[in-house]
Protein backbone atom coordinates (compact mmCIF):
# COMPACT_ATOMS: atom_id res chain seq x y z
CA UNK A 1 152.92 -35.66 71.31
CA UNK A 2 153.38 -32.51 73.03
CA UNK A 3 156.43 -31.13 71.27
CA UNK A 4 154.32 -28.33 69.26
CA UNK A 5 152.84 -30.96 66.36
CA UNK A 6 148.96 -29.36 66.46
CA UNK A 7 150.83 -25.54 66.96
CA UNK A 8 152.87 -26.65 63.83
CA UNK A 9 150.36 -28.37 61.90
CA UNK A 10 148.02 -25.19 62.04
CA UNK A 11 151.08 -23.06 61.08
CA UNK A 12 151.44 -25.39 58.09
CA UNK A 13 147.59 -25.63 57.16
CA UNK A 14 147.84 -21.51 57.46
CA UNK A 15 149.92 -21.13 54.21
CA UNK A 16 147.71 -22.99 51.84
CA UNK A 17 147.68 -20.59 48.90
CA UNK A 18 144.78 -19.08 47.92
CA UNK A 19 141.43 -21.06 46.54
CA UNK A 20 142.84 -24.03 48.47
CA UNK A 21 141.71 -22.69 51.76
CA UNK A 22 139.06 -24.78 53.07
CA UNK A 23 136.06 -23.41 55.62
CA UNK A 24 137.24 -25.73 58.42
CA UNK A 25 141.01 -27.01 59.69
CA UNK A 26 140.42 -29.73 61.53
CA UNK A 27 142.38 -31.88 63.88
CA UNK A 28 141.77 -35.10 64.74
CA UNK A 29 143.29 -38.11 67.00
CA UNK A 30 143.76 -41.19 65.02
CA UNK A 31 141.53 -43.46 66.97
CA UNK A 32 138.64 -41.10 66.60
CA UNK A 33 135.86 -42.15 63.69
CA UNK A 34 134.04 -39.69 62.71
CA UNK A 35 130.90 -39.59 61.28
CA UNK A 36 131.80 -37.43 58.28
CA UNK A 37 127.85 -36.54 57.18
CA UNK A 38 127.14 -34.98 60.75
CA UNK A 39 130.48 -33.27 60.72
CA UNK A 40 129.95 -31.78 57.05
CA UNK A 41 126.37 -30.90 58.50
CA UNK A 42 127.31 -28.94 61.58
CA UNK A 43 130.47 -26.97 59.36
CA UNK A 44 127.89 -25.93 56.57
CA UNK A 45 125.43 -24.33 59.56
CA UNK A 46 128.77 -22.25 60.50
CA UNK A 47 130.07 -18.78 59.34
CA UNK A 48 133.22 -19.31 57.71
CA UNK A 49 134.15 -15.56 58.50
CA UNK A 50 133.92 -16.05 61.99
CA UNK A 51 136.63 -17.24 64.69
CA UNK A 52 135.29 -20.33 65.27
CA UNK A 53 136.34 -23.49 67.23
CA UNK A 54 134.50 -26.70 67.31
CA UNK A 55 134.72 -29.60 69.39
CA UNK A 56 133.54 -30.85 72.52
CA UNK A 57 134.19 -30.55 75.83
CA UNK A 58 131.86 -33.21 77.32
CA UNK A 59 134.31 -35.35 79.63
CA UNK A 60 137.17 -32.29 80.06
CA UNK A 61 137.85 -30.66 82.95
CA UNK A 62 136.37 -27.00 82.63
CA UNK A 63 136.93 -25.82 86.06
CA UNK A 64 140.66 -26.81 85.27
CA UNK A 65 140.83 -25.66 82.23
CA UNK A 66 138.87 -23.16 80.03
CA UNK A 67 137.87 -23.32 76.49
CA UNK A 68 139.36 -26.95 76.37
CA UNK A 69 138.07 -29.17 73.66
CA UNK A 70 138.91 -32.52 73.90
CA UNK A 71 141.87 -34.02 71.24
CA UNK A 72 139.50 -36.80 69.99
CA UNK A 73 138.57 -33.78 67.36
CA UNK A 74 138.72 -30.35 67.34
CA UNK A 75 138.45 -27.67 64.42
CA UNK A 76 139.06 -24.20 63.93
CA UNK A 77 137.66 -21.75 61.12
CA UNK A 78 139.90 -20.24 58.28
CA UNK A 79 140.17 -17.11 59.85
CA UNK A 80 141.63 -18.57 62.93
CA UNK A 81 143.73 -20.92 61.30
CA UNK A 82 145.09 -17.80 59.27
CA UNK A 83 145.64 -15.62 62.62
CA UNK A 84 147.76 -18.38 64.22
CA UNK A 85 149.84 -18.52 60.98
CA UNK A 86 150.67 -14.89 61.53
CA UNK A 87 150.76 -14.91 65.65
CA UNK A 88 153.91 -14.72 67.52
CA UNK A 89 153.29 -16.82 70.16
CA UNK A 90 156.26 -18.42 72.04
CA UNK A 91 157.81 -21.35 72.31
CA UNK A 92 156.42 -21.84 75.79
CA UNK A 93 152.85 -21.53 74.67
CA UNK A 94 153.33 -24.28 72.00
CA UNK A 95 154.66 -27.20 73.90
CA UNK A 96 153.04 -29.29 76.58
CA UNK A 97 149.60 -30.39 76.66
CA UNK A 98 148.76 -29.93 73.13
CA UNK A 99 144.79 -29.92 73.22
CA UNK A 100 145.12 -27.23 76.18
CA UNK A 101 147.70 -25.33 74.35
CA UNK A 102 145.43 -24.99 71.71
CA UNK A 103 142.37 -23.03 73.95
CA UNK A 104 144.96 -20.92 75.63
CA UNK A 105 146.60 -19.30 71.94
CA UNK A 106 143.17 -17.62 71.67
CA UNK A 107 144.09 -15.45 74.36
CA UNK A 108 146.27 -13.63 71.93
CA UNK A 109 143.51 -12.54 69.54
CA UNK A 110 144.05 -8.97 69.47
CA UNK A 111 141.31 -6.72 70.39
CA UNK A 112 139.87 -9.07 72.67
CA UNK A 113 138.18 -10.70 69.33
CA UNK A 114 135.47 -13.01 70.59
CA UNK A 115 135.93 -16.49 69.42
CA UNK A 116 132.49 -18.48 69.17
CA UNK A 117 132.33 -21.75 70.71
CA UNK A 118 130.17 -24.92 69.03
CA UNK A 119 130.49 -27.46 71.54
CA UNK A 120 129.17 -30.34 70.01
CA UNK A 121 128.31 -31.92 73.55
CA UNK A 122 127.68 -35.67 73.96
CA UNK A 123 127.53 -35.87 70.17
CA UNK A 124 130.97 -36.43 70.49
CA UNK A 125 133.00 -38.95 72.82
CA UNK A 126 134.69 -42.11 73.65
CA UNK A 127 132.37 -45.16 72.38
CA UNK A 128 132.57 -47.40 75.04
CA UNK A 129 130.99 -47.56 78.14
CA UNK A 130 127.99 -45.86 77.06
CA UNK A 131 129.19 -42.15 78.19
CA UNK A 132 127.62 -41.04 74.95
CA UNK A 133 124.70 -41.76 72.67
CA UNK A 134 125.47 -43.59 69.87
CA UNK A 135 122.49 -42.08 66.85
CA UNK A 136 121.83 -40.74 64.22
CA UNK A 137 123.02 -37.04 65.74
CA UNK A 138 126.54 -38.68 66.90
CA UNK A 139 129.56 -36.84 65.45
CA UNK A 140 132.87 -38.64 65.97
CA UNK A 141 133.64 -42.12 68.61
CA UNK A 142 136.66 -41.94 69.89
CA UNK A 143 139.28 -45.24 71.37
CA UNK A 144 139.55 -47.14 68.22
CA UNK A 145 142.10 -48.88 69.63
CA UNK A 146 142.14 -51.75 67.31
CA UNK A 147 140.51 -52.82 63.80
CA UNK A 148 137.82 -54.85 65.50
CA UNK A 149 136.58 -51.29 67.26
CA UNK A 150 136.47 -49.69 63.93
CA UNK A 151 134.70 -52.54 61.93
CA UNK A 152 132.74 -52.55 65.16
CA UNK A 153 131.51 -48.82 65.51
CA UNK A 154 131.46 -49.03 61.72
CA UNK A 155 129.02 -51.55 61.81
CA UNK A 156 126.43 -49.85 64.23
CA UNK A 157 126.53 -46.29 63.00
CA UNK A 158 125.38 -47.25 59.32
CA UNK A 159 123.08 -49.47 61.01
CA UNK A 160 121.72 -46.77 62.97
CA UNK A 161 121.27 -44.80 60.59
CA UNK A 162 119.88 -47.39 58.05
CA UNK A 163 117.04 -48.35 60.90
CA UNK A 164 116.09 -44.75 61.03
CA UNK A 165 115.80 -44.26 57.44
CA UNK A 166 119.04 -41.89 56.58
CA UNK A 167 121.44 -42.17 54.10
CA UNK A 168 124.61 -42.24 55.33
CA UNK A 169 125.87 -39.79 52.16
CA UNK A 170 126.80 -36.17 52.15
CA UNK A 171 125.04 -33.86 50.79
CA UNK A 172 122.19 -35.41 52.06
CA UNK A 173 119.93 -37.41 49.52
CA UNK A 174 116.97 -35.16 48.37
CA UNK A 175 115.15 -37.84 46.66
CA UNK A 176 112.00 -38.79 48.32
């Protein structure tokens, strides 16, 4: 897990050709649902042209470690992405904790070039337990440890969002 996989995959995701680079790279643990209509929501409110990484660091340690966004999901903008395709960074600053890893690269920007922040807060994090809220405004659940969780989480976010009238679509439904 901490060989250099998210350093790599962001290298890879940095040579998509031309017209096939999205707004957003995003990376994402397998056990995390995400609640794709919020998380197409909060990209489209973003500057594409900016450095941008989104995420959340509600239940990381800041005071250990800065700028950390948890691995449940995490995404950076196309101009980011593209600067770590061309950065030199060493080997030592790819390996080990991945999701830390990942804050510290910034450090590299040249200039000093500010990176904005979205931390998405307690719209994002682990489903049990009741550390977050689970409405209309959550953005990813993370744990899905089996198939029952995601049926399960599955189940309750569409309901959720059916009580409160949404439409669990993207682009949201204009119709009245």
């Amino acid at each position: 897990m901490d060989e250099g996989k998210t350093y790599a995959f962001f290298q890879w995701a940095s040579r998509l050709p031309e017209g096939a680079q999205p707004r957003f790279i995003m990376k994402a643990d397998q056990d995390t649902f995400l609640i794709l209509p919020n998380v197409l929501a909060s990209f489209s409110e973003l500057s594409c042209s900016e450095l941008v990484y989104w995420g959340t660091w509600w239940g990381s340690c800041m005071h250990c470690y800065p700028l950390y966004m948890r691995g449940l999901a995490y995404a950076l903008s196309w101009p980011l992405v593209a600067w770590l395709g061309s950065a030199s960074l060493s080997g030592i600053s790819t390996k080990g904790i991945e999701d830390i890893r990942t804050a510290g690269w910034f450090a590299s920007l040249p200039d000093g070039a500010p990176v904005k922040v979205v931390d998405m807060k307690t719209r994002m994090g682990d489903w049990y337990g009741g550390t977050i809220p689970h409405d209309v405004h959550t953005v990813a659940l993370h744990a899905m440890k089996n198939t029952e969780f995601w049926i399960e989480v599955a189940q309750e976010m569409v309901g959720i969002w059916k009580t409160a009238g949404w439409e669990y679509t993207w682009p949201p439904s204009t119709e009245e």
